[in-house]
Protein backbone atom coordinates (compact mmCIF):
# COMPACT_ATOMS: atom_id res chain seq x y z
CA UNK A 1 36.51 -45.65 33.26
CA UNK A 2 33.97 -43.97 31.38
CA UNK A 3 34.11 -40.95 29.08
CA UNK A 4 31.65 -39.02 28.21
CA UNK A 5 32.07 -36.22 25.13
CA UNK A 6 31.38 -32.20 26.43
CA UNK A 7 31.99 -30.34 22.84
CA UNK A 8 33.55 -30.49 19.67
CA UNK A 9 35.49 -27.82 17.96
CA UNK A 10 36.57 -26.77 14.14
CA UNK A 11 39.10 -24.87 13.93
CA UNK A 12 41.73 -24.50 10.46
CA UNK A 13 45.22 -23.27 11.13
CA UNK A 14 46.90 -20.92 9.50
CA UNK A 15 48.77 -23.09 6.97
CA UNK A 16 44.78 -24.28 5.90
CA UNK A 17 44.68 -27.84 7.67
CA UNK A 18 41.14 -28.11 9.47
CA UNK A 19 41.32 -30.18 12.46
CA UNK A 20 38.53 -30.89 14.94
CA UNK A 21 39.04 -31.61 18.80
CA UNK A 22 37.01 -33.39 21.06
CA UNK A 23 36.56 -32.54 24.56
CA UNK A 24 35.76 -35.48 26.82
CA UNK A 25 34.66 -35.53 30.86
CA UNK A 26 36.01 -38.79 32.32
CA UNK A 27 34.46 -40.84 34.85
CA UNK A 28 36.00 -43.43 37.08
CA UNK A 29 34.53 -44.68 40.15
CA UNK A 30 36.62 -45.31 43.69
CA UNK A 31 35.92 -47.02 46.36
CA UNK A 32 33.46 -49.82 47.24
CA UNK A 33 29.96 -50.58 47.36
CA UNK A 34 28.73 -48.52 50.30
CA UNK A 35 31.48 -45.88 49.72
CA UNK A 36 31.97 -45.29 45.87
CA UNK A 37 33.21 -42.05 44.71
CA UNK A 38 32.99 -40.60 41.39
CA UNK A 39 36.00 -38.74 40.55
CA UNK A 40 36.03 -36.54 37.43
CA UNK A 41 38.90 -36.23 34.65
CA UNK A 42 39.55 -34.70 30.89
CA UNK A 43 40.63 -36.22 27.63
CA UNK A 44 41.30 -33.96 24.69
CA UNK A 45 41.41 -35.66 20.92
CA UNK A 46 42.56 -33.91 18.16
CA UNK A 47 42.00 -35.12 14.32
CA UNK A 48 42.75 -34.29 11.29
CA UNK A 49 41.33 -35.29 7.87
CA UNK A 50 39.62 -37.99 10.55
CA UNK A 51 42.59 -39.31 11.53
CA UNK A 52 43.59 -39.08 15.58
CA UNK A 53 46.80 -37.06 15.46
CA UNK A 54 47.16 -36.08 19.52
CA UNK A 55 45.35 -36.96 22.65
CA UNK A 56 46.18 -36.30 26.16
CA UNK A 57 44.05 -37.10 29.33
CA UNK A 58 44.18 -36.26 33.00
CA UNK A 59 42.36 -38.28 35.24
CA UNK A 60 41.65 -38.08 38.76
CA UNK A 61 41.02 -34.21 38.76
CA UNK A 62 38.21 -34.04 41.29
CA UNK A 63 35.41 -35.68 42.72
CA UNK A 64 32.98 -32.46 42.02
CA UNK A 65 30.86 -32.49 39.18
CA UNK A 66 30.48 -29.21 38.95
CA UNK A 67 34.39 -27.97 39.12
CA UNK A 68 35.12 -30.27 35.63
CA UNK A 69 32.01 -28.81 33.91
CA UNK A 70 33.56 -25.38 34.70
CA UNK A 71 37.23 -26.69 33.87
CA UNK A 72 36.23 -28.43 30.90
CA UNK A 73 34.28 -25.26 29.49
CA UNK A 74 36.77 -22.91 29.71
CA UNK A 75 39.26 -25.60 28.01
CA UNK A 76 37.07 -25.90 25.17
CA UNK A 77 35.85 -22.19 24.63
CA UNK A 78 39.45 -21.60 24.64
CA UNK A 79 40.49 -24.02 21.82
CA UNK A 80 42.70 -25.75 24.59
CA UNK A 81 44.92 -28.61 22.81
CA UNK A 82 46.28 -31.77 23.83
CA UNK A 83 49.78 -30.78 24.37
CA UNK A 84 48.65 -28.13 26.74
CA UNK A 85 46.23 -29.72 28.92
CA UNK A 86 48.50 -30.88 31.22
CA UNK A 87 49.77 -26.99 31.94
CA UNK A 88 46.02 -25.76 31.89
CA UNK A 89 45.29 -28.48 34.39
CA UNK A 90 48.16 -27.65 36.65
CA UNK A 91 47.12 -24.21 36.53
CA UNK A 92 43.24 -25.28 37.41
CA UNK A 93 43.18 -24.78 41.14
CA UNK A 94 39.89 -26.16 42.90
């Protein structure tokens, strides 16, 4: 599996903590040889004072490159965190 990072945010809550999250595309190949297939996922890491507090990750979301570039925009312009990808993913229809 590979991961490559899309963005990072900066955000600080309201009670003044400033965390940063990193928005990740994952890679992971299927198949063999003559019939490999690269199939797209998303990680989300969220630190604070540069410390990982929360990541979540769903792999295995689709095989078009396109489709996570879109998903993993709108998570990310959108401030999506950890705890919710897996609802924002379930949501994501392709």
């Amino acid at each position: 599996m590979e991961k490559e990072m899309f963005s990072e945010k900066k955000l600080q809550l309201e009670n003044g903590d400033n965390i940063i999250l990193h928005y990740f595309i994952t890679k992971t190949t299927k198949g063999y040889e003559e019939g490999k297939e690269q199939i797209y996922g998303v990680e989300i890491a969220k630190h604070c004072d540069n410390l990982l507090v929360e990541s979540e990750n769903v792999y295995g979301i689709t095989d078009n490159h396109e489709d996570i570039l879109y998903l993993v925009n709108k998570i990310s312009e959108h401030y999506v965190m950890p705890s919710s990808l897996l609802n924002v993913v379930d949501d994501f229809t392709l």
